[in-house]
Protein backbone atom coordinates (compact mmCIF):
# COMPACT_ATOMS: atom_id res chain seq x y z
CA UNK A 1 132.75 268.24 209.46
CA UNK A 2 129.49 266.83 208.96
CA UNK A 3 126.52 268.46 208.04
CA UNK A 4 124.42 268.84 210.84
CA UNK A 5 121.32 267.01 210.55
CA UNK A 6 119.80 265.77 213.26
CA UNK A 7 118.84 269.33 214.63
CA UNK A 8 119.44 272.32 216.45
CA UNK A 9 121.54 272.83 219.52
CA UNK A 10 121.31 276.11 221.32
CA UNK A 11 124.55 277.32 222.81
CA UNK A 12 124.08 280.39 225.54
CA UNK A 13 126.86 282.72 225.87
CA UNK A 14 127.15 285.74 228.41
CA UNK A 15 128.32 289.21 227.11
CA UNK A 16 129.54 290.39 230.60
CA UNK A 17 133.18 291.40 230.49
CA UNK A 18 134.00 291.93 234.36
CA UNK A 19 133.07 290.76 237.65
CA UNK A 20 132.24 292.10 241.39
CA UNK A 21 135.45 291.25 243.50
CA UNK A 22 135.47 292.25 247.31
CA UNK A 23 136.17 295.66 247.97
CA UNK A 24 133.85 297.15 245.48
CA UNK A 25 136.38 296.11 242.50
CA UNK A 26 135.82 294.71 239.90
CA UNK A 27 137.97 292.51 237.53
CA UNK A 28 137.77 291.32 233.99
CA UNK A 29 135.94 288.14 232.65
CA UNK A 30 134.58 286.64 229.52
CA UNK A 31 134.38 283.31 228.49
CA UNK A 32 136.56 280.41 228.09
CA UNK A 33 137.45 279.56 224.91
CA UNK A 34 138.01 275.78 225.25
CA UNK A 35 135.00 275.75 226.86
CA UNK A 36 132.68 276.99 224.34
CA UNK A 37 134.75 276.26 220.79
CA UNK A 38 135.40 272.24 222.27
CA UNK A 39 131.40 270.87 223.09
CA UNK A 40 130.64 273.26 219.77
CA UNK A 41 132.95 271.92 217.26
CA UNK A 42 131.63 268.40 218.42
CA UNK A 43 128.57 269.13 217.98
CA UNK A 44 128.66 269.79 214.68
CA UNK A 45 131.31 266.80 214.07
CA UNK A 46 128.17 264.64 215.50
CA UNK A 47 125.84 266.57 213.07
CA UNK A 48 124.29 269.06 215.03
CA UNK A 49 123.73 272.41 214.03
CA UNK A 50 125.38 274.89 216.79
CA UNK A 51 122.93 278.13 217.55
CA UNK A 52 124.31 280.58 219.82
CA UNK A 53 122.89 283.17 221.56
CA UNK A 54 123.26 285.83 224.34
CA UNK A 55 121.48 288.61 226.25
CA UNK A 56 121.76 291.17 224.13
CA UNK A 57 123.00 289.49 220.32
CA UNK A 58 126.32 290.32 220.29
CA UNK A 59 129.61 288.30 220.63
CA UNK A 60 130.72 286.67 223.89
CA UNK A 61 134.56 288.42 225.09
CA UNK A 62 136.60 285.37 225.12
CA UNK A 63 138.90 285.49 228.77
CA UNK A 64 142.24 286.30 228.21
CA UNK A 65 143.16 284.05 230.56
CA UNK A 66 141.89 281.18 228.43
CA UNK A 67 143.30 282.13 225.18
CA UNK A 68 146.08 280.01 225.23
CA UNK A 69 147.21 276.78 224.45
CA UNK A 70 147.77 276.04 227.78
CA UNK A 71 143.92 275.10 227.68
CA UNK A 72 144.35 272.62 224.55
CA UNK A 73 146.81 270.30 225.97
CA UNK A 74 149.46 272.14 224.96
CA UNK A 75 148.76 271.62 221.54
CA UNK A 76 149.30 274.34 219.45
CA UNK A 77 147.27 272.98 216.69
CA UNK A 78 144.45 272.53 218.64
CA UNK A 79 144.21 275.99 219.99
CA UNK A 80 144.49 277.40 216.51
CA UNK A 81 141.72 275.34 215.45
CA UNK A 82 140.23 276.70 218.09
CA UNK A 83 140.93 280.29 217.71
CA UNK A 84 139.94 279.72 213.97
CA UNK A 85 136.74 278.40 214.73
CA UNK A 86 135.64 281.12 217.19
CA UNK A 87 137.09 284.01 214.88
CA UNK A 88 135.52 282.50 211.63
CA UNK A 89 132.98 279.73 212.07
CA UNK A 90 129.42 280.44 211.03
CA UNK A 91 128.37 279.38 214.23
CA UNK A 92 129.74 281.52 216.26
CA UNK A 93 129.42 284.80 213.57
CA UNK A 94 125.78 284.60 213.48
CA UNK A 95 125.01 285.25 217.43
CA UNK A 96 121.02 286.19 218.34
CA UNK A 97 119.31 287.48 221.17
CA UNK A 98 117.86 284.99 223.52
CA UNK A 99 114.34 287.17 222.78
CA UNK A 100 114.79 286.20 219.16
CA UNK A 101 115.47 282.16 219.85
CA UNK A 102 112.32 282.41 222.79
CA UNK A 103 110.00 283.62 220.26
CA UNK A 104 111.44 281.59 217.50
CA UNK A 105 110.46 278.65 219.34
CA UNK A 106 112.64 276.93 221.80
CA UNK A 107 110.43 273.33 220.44
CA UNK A 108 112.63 273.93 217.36
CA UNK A 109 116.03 272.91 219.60
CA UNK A 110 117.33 269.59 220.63
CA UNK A 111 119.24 270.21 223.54
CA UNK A 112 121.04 273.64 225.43
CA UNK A 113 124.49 273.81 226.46
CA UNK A 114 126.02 276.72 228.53
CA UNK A 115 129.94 277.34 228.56
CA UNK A 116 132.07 278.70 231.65
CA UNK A 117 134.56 281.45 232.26
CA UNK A 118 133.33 283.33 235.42
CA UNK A 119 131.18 286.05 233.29
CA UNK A 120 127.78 283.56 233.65
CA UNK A 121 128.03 284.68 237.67
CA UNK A 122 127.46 288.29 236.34
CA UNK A 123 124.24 288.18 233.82
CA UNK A 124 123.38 284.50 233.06
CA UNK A 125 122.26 283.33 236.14
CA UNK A 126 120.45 286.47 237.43
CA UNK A 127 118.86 286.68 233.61
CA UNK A 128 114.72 286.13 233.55
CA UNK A 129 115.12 284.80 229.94
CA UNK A 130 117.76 282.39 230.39
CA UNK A 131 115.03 280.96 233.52
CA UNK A 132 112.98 280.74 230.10
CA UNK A 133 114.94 279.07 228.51
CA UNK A 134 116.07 276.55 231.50
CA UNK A 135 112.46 275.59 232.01
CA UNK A 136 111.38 274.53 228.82
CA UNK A 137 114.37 272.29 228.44
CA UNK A 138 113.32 271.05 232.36
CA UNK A 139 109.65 270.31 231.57
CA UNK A 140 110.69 268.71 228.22
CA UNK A 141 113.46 266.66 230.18
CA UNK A 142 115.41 267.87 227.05
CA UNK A 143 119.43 267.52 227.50
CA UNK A 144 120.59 270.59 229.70
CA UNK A 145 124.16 270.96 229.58
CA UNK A 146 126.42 273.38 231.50
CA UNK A 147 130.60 273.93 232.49
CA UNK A 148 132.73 274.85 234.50
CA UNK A 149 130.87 278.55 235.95
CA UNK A 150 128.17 277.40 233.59
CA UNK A 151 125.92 275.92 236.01
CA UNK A 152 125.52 278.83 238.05
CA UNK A 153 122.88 279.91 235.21
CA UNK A 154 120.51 277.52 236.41
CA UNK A 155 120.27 279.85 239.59
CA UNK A 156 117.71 281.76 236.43
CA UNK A 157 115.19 279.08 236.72
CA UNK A 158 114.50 280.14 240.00
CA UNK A 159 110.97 282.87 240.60
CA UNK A 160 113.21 285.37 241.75
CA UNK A 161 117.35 284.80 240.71
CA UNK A 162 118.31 288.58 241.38
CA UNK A 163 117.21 288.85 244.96
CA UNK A 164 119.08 285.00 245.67
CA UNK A 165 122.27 286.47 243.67
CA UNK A 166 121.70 289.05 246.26
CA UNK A 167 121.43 287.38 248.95
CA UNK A 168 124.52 285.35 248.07
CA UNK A 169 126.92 288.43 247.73
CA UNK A 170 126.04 289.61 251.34
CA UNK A 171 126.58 286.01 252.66
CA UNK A 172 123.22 285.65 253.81
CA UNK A 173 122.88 281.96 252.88
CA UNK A 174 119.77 281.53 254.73
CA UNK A 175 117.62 284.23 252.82
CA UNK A 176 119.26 282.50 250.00
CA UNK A 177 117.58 279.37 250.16
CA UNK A 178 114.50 280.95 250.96
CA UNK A 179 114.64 282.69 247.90
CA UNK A 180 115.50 279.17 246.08
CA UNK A 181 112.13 277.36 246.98
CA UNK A 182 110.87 276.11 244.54
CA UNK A 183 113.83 275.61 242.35
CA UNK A 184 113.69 272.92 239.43
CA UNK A 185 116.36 271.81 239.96
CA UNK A 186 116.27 270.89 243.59
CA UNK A 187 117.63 267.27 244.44
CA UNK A 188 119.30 267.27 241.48
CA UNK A 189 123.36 265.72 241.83
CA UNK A 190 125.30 268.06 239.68
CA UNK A 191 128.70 269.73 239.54
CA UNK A 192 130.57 272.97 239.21
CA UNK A 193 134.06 274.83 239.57
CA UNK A 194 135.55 274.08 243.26
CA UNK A 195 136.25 276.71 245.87
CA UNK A 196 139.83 275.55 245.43
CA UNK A 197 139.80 275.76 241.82
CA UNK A 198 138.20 279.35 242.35
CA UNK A 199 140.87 280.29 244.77
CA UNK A 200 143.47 279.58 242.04
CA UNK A 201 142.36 282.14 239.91
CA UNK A 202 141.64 284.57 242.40
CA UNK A 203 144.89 283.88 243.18
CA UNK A 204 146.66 284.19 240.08
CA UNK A 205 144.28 285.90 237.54
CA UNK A 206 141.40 287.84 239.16
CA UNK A 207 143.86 289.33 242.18
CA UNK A 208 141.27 289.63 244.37
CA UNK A 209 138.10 287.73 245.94
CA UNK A 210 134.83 286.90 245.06
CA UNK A 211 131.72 287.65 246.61
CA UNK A 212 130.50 283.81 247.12
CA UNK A 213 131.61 280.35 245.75
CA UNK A 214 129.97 278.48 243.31
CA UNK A 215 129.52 274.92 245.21
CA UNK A 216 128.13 276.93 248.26
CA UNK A 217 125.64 279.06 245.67
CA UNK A 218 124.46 275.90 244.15
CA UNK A 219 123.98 274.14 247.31
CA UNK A 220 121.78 277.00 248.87
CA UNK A 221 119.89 276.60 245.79
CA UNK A 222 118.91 272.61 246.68
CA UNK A 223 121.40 271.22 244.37
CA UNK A 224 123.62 267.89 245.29
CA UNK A 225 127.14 269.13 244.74
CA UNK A 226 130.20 266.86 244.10
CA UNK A 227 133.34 267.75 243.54
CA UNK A 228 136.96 266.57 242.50
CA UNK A 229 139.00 265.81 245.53
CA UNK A 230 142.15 266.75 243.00
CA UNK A 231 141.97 270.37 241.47
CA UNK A 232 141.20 270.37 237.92
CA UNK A 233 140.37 266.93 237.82
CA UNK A 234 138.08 266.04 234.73
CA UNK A 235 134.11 265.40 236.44
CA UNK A 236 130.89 264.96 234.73
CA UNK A 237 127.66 264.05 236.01
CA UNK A 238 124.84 263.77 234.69
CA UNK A 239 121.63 263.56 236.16
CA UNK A 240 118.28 263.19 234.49
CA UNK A 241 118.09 265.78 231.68
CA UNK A 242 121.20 267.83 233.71
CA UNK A 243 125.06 266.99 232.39
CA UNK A 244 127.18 269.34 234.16
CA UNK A 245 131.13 269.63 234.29
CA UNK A 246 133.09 270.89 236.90
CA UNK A 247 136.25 272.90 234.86
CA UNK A 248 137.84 273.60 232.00
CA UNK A 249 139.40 270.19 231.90
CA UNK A 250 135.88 268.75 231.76
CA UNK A 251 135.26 270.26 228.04
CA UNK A 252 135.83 267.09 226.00
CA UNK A 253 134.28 264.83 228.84
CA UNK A 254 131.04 267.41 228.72
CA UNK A 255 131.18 267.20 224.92
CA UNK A 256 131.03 263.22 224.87
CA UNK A 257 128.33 263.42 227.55
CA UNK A 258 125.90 265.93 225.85
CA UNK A 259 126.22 263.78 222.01
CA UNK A 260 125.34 260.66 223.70
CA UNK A 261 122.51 262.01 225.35
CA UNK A 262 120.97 263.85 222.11
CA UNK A 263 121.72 261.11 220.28
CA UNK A 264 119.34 258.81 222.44
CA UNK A 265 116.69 260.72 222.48
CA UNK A 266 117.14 260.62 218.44
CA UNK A 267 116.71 256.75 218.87
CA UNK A 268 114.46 256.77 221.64
């Protein structure tokens, strides 16, 4: 790989491990592996240095459900690289707090990207410091990058994410988007996983229902959803200083997306 040198790029992780599911369950979660070791590994192929970080320092749990090669193309080669990466790499060995990368200075970073699995709809997006984080990137129109679940962690850039989370679970939209106003990223056209894609894993993986969607969260926030018409179509789309992809077959289409918008603002 290259050695990075054309800066830092900060990679948020979540260290929840299971979710709310109707019925006052709850089911395990984690993060996708594709999804975080893909954008990662080309970062630092494009010479960035890869800086991860999470609530509370320690390790994302990769998803069982993603641990498979099923998620690489069917390439077994891939996913080892993969697994090898995540297991071994500095990169992702080396995890801080997002206190420590706040007060280290979040001028020192280039760009943020956030990876999916459904554990950001537990702590990321309901997380004061990851509305921080989101806000500095916003004011500094610096590139904001986020998959799959991922972009449900811009719900943290609102005043007040816990009481809209809140809101959401009890399907009071309304008191939702009051609790939005005021949202950066309001008018914004972005994406995230479908309610169709959602209902596959609940479906066949979770085995039970969640609390709200993530198109119909993101919309009560003032965001301009679009979605595949297809499940698990690739989708980008970037907006501004937002890139966001839709699902796990969006990582390599994310990844492409969030180099070429680092690299112009190296050249701008």
């Amino acid at each position: 790989m290259t050695t990075p040198t054309k800066g830092k790029v900060l990679v948020i992780g979540s260290n929840a491990t299971r979710i709310e599911v109707r019925g006052n369950g709850w089911g395990a979660t984690g993060q996708y592996l594709n999804e975080t070791v893909v954008p990662a590994m080309a970062l630092e192929a494009a010479g960035y240095e890869v800086v991860l970080a999470t609530p509370n320092g320690s390790k994302p749990t990769i998803d069982a459900a993603s641990d498979a090669a099923a998620h690489f193309d069917n390439d077994e080669a891939a996913y080892r690289a993969a697994r090898d990466y995540y297991d071994n790499s500095p990169a992702m060995n080396a995890p801080h707090t997002l206190r420590a990368v706040i007060d280290s200075g979040l001028d020192n970073f280039a760009g943020v990207f956030f990876p999916g699995g459904q554990a950001p709809v537990v702590d990321l997006m309901q997380d004061a410091q990851v509305g921080e984080i989101l806000r500095h990137f916003h004011q500094a129109a610096k590139p904001t990058a986020l998959l799959c679940h991922g972009p449900i962690a811009l719900a943290a850039a609102m005043e007040d994410p816990r009481a809209f989370r809140a809101a959401l679970i009890a399907g009071a939209d309304e008191t939702a988007r009051d609790w939005a106003k005021g949202w950066p990223y309001a008018g914004y056209r972005m994406t995230i996983f479908s309610a169709t894609e959602e209902k596959v894993v609940e479906d066949h993986i979770l085995h039970a229902r969640m609390y709200f969607d993530m198109p119909r969260a993101l919309t009560a926030a003032g965001g301009k959803v679009e979605t595949t018409m297809v499940d698990f179509e690739p989708n980008v789309i970037v907006d501004r200083e937002l890139i966001t992809g839709q699902n796990p077959r969006s990582d390599h289409p994310i990844a492409k997306a969030l180099v070429e918008a680092l690299d112009a603002r190296q050249t701008a």
